[in-house]
C-alpha atoms as a PDB file:
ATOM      1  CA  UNK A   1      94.638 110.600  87.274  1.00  0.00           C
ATOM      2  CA  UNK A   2      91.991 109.093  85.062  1.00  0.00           C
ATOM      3  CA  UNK A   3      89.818 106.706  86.575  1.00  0.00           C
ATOM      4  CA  UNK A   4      87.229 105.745  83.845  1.00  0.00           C
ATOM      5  CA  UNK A   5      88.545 102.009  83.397  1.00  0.00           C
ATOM      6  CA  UNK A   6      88.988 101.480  87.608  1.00  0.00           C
ATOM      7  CA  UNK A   7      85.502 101.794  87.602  1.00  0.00           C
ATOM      8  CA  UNK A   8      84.404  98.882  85.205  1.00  0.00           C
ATOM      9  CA  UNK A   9      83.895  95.653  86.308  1.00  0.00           C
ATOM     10  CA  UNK A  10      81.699  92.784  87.587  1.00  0.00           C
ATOM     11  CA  UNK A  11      80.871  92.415  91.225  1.00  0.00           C
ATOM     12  CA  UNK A  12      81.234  88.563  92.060  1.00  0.00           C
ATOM     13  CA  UNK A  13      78.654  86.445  94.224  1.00  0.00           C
ATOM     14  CA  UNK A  14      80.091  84.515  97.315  1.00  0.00           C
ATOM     15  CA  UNK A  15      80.167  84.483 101.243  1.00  0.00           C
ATOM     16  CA  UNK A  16      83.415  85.200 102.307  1.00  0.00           C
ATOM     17  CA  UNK A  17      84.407  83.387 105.047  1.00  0.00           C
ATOM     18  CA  UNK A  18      87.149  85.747 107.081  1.00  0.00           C
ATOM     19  CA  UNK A  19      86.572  88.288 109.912  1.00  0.00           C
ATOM     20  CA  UNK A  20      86.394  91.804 110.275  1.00  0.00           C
ATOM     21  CA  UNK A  21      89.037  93.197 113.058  1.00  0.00           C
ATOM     22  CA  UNK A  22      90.962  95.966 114.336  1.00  0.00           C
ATOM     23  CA  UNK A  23      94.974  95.642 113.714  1.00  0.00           C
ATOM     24  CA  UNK A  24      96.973  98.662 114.197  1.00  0.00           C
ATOM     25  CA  UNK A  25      94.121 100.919 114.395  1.00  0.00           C
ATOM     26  CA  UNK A  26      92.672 100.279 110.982  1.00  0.00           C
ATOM     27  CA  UNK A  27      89.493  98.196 110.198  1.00  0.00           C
ATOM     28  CA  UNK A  28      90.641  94.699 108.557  1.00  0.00           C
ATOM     29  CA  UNK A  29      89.553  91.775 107.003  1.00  0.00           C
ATOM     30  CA  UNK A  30      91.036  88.816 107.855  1.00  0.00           C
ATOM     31  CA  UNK A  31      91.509  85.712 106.648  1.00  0.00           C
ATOM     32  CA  UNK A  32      93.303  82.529 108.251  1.00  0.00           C
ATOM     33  CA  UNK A  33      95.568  80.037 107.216  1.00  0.00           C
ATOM     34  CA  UNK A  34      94.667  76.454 108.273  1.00  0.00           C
ATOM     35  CA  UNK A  35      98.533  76.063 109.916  1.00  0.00           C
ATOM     36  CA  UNK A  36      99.748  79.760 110.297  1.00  0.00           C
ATOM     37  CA  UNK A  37     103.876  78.934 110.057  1.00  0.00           C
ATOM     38  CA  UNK A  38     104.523  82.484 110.243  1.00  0.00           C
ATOM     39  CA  UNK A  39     103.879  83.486 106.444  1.00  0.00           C
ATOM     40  CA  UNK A  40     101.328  85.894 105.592  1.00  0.00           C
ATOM     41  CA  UNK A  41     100.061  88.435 102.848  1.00  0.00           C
ATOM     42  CA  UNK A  42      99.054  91.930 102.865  1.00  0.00           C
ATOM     43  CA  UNK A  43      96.463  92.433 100.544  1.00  0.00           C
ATOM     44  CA  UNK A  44      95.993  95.740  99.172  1.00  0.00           C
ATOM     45  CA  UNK A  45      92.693  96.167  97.365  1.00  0.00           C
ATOM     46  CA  UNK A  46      91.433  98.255  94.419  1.00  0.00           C
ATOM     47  CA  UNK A  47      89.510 101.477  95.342  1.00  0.00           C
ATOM     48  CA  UNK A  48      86.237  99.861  96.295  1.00  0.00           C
ATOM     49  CA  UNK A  49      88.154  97.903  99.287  1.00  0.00           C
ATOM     50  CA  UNK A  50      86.164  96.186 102.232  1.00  0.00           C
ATOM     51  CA  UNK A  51      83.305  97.009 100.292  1.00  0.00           C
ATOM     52  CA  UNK A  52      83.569  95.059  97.266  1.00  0.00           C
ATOM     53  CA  UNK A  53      83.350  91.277  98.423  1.00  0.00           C
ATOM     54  CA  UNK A  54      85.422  90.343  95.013  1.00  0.00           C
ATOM     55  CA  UNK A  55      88.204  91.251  97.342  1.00  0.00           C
ATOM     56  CA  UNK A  56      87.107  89.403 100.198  1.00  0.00           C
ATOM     57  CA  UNK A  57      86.801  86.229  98.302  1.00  0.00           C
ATOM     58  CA  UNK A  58      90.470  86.674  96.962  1.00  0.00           C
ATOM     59  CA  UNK A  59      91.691  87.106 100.576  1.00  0.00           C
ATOM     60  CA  UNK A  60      89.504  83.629 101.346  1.00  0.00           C
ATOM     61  CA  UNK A  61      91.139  82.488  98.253  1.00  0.00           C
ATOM     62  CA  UNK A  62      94.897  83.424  99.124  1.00  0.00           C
ATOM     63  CA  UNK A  63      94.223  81.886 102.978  1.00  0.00           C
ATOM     64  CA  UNK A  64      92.997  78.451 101.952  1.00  0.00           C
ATOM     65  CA  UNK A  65      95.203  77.753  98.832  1.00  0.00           C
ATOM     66  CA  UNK A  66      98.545  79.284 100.167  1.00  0.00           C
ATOM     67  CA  UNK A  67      98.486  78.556 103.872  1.00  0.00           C
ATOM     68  CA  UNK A  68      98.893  82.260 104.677  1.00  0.00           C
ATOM     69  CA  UNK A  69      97.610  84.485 107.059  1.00  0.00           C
ATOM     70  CA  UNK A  70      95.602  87.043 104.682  1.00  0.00           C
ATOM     71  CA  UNK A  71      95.229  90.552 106.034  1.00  0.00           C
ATOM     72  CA  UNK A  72      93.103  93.551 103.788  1.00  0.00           C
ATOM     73  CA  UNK A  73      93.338  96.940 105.596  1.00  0.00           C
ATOM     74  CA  UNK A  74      91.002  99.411 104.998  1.00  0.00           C
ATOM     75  CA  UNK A  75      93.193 101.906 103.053  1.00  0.00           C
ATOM     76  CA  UNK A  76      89.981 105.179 102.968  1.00  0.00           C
ATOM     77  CA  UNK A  77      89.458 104.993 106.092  1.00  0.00           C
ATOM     78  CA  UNK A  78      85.666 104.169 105.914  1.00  0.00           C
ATOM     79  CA  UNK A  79      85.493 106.209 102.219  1.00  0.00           C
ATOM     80  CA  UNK A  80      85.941 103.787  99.915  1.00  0.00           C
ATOM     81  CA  UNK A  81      84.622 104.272  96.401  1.00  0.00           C
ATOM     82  CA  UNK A  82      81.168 103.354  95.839  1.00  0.00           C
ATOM     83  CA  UNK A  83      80.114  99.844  94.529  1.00  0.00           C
ATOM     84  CA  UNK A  84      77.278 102.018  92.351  1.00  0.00           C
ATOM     85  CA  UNK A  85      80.098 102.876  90.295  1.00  0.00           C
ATOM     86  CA  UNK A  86      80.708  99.904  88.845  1.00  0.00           C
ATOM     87  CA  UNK A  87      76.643 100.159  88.559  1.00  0.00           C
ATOM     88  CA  UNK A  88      77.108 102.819  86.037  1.00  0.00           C
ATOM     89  CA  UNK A  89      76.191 105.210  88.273  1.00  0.00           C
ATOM     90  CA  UNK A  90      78.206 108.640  87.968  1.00  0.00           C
ATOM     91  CA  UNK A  91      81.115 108.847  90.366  1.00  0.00           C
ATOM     92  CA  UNK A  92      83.900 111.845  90.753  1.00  0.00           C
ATOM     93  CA  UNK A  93      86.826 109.278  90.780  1.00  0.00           C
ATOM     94  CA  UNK A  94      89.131 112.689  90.762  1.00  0.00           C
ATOM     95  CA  UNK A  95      87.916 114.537  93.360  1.00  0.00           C
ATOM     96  CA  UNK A  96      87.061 111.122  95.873  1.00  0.00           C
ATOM     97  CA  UNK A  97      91.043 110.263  94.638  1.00  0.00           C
ATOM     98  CA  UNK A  98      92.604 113.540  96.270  1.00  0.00           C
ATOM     99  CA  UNK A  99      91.335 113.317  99.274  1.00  0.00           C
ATOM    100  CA  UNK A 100      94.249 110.254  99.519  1.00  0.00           C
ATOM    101  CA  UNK A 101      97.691 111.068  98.651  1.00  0.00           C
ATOM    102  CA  UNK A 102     100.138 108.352  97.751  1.00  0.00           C
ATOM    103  CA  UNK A 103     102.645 109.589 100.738  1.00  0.00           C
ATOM    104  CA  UNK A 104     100.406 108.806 103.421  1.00  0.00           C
ATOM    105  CA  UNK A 105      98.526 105.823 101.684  1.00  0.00           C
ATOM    106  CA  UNK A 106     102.103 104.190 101.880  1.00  0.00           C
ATOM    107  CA  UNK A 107     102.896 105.382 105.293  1.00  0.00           C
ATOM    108  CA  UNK A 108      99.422 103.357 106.505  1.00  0.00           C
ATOM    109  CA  UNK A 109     100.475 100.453 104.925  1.00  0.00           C
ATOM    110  CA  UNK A 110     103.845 100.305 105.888  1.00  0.00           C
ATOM    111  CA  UNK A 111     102.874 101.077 109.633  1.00  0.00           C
ATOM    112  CA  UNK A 112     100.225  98.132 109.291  1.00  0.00           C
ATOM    113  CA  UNK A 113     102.518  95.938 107.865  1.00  0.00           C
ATOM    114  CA  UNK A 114     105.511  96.327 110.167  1.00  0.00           C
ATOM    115  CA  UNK A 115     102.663  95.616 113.109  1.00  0.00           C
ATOM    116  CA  UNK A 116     101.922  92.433 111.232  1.00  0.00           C
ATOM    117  CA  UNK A 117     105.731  91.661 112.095  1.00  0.00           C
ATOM    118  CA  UNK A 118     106.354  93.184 115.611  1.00  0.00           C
ATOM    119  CA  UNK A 119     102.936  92.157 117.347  1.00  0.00           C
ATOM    120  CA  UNK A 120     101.318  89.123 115.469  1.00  0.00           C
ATOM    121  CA  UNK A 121     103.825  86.586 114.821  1.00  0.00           C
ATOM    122  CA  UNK A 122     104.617  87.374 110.899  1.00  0.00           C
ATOM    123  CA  UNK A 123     108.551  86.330 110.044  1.00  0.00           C
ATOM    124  CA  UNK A 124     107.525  86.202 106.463  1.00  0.00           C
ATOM    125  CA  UNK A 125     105.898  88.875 104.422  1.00  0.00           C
ATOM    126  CA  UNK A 126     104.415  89.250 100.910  1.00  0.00           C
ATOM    127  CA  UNK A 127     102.458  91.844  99.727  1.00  0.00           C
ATOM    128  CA  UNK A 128      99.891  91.551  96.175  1.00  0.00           C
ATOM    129  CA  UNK A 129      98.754  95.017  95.145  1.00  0.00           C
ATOM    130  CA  UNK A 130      95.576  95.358  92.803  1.00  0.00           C
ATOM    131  CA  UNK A 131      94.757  98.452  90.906  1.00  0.00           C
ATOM    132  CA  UNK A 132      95.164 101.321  93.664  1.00  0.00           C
ATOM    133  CA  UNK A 133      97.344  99.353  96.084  1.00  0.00           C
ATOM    134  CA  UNK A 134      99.664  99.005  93.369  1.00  0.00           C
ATOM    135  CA  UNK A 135     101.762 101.775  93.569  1.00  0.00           C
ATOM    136  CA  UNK A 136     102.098 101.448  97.813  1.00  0.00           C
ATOM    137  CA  UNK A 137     103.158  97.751  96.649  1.00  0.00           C
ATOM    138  CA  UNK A 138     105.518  98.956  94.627  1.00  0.00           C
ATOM    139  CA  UNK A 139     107.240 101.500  97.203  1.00  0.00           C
ATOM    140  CA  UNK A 140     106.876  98.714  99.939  1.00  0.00           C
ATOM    141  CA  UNK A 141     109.007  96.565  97.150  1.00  0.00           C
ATOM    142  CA  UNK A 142     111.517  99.527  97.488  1.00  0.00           C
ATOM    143  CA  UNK A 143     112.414  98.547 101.411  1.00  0.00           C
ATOM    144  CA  UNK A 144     113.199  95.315 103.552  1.00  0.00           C
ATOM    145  CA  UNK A 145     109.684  95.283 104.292  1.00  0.00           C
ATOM    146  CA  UNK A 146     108.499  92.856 102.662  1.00  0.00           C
ATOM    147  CA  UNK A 147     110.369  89.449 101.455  1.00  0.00           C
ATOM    148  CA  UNK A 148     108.030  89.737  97.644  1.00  0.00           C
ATOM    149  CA  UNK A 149     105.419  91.948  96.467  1.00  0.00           C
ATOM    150  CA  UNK A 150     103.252  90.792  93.510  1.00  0.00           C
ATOM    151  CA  UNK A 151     100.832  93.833  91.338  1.00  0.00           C
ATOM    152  CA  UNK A 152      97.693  92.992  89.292  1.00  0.00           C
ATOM    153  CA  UNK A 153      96.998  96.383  87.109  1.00  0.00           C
ATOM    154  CA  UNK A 154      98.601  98.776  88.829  1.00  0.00           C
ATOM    155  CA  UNK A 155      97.774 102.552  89.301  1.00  0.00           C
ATOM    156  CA  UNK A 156      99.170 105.761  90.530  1.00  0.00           C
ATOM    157  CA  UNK A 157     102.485 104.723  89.464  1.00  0.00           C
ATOM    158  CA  UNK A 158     105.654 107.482  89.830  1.00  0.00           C
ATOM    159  CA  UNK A 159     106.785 105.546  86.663  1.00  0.00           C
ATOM    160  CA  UNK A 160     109.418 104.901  86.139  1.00  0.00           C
ATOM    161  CA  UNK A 161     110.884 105.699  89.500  1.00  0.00           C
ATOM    162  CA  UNK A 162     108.631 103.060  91.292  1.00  0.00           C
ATOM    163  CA  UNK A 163     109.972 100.369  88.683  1.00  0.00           C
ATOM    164  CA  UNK A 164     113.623 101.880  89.611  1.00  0.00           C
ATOM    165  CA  UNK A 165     113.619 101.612  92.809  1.00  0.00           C
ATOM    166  CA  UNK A 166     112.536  98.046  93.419  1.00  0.00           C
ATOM    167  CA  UNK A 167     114.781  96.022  95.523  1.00  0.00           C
ATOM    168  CA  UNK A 168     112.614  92.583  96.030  1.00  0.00           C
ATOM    169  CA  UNK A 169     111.020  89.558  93.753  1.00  0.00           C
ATOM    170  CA  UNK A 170     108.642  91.421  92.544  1.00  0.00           C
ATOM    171  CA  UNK A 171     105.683  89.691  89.929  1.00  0.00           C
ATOM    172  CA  UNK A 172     103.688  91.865  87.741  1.00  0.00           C
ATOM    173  CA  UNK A 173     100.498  90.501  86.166  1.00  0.00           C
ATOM    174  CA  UNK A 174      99.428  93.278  83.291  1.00  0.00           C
ATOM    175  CA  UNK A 175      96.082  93.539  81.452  1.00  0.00           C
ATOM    176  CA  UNK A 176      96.418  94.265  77.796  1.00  0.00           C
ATOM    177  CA  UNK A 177      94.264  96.930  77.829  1.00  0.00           C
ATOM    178  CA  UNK A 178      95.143  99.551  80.583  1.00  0.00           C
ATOM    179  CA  UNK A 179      95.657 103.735  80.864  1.00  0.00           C
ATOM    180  CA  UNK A 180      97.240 103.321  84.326  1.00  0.00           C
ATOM    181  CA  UNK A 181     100.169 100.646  83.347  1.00  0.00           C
ATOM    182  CA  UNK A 182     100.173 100.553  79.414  1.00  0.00           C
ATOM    183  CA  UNK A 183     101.869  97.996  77.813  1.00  0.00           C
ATOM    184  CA  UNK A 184     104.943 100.474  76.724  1.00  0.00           C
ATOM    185  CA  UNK A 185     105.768 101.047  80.101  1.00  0.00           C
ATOM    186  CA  UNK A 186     105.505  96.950  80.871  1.00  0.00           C
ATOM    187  CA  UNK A 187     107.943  96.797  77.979  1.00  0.00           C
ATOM    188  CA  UNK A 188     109.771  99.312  79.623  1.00  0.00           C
ATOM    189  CA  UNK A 189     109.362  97.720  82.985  1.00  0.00           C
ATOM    190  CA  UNK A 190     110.970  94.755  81.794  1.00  0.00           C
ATOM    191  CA  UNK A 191     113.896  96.440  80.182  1.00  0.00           C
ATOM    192  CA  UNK A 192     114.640  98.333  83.862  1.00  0.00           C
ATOM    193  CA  UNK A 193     114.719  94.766  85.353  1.00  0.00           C
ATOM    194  CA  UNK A 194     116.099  92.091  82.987  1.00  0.00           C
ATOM    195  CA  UNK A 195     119.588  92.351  84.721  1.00  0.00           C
ATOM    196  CA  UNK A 196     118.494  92.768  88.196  1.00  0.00           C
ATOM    197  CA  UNK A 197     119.087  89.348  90.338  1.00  0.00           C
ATOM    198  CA  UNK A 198     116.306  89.736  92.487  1.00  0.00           C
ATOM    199  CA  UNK A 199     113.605  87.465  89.826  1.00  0.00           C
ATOM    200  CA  UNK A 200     111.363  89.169  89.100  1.00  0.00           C
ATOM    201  CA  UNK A 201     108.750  88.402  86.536  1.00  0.00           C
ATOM    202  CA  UNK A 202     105.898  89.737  83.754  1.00  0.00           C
ATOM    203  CA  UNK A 203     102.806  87.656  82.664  1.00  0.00           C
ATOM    204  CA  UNK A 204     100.884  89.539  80.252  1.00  0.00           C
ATOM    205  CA  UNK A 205      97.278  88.353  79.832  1.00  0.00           C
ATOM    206  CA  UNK A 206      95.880  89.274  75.980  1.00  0.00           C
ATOM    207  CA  UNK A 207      92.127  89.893  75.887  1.00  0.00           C
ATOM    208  CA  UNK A 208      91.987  91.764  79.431  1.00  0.00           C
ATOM    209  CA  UNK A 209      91.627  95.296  80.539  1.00  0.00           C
ATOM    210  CA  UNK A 210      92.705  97.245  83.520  1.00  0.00           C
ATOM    211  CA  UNK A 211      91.239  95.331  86.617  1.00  0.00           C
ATOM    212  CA  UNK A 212      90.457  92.022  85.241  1.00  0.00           C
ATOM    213  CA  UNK A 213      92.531  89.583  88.274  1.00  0.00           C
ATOM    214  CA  UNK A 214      89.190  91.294  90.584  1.00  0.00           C
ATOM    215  CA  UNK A 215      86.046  92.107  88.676  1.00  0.00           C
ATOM    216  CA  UNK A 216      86.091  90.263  85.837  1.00  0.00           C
ATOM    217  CA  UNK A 217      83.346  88.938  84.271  1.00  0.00           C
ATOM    218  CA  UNK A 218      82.838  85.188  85.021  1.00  0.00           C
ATOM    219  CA  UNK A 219      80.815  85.025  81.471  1.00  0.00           C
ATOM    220  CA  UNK A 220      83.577  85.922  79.658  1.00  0.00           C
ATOM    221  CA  UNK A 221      86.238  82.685  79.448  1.00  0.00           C
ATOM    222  CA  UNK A 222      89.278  84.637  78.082  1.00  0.00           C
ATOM    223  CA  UNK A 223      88.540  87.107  81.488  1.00  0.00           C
ATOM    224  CA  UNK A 224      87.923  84.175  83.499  1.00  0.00           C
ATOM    225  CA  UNK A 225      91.176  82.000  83.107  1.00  0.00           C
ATOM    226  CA  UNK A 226      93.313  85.123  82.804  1.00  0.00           C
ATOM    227  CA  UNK A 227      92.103  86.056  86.582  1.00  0.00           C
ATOM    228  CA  UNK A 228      92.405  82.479  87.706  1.00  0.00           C
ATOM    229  CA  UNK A 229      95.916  82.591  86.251  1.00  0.00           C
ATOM    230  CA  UNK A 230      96.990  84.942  87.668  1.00  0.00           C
ATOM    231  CA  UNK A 231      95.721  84.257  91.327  1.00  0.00           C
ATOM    232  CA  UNK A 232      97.993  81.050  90.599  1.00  0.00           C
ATOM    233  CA  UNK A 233     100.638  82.734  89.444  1.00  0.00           C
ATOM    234  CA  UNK A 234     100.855  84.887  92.777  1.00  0.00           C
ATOM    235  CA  UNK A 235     100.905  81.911  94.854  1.00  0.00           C
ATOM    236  CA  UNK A 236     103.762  80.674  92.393  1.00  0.00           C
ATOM    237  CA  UNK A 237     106.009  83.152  93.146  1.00  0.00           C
ATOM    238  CA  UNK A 238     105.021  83.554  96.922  1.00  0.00           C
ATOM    239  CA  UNK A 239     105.514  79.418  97.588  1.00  0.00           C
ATOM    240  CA  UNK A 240     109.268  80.548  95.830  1.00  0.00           C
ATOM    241  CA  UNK A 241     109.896  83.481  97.547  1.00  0.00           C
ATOM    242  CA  UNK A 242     108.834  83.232 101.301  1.00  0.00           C
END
């Protein structure tokens, strides 16, 4: 599990705007939608989670400009990766990344999402992965759980079992440059799914690497409009599928 390019980025400047609760026993950020009409989006973040207020902006983001209820769950448990890393300073991606298997990652997320639906009014689900919380999107897009499930880089794929499997719309926006979902197994990807009825759909952004949609860098224009793209793109294919 190399982890060299989840660990290069840009950390963004911005005061988010959500809240910080507790929702099904995990610490959450929250975000809300001006007129909640029962829609809403679980956001699975990148390995640097709560911590990383790119992600917290995005949530913001997804809240104001899709009318969703926005929900982030802390998926470490209070052990996220450390924000030095994208610093340059050294970090044991390997070691911090087995302390979380993918079988119980899921199993959060799927418990936090079904109490999004039993307890808090949700009657429409989608869920955008980034980076790590790719691969639980992806096995979430495997059940009735969710209505659509978006990814932005994903990693820790079972590939191509997790492409297999998928049963929902599910959007895939893919750096050009990225060891965790190279662009042979997006070709590949798209082969699995071209007959499958479900509409799904592949934008491939040239001039990007593994992580770009969250910590890009907003000095670099081809970086910049790729991530604003795809942001747009996700609420696209939510507004179609929810």
């Amino acid at each position: 599990m190399s982890g060299s390019c989840c660990f290069k980025g840009h950390i963004h400047t911005g005061e988010p705007k959500g809240t910080t609760i507790k929702l099904a026993g995990t610490e959450t950020y929250f975000a809300e939608a001006e007129k909640f009409d029962g829609r809403a989006l679980l956001f699975l973040s990148d390995a640097f989670g709560l911590e990383l207020v790119n992600n917290k902006l995005l949530v913001d983001s997804f809240a104001k400009q899709a009318n969703l209820n926005v929900y982030m769950p802390d998926q470490f448990n209070g052990n996220p990766a450390p924000i030095s890393a994208l610093q340059g300073v050294p970090f044991d991606f390997m070691a911090w990344g087995k302390s979380f298997s993918k079988e119980a990652c899921y199993d959060n997320n799927v418990k936090f999402a079904n109490e999004l639906k039993e307890k808090h009014g949700v009657t429409k689900l989608a869920v955008i992965g980034y980076c790590w919380g790719g691969f639980s999107t992806l096995m979430i897009g495997a059940t009735d759980i969710a209505n659509a499930v978006a990814v932005a880089h994903p990693s820790r794929l079972d590939f191509p079992g997790d492409i297999e499997r998928i049963k929902k719309p599910c959007l895939f926006l893919c750096a050009e440059v990225d060891h965790q979902f190279p662009l042979e197994n997006v070709e590949k990807s798209k082969e699995i799914l071209k007959d499958r009825p479900e509409g799904h759909k592949f934008v491939q952004y040239p001039g990007t690497n593994h992580g770009f949609a969250v910590r890009f860098n907003g000095d670099d224009e081809v970086a910049a409009k790729a991530a604003e793209d795809a942001f747009q793109q996700a609420i696209q294919f939510f507004n179609k599928h929810l």
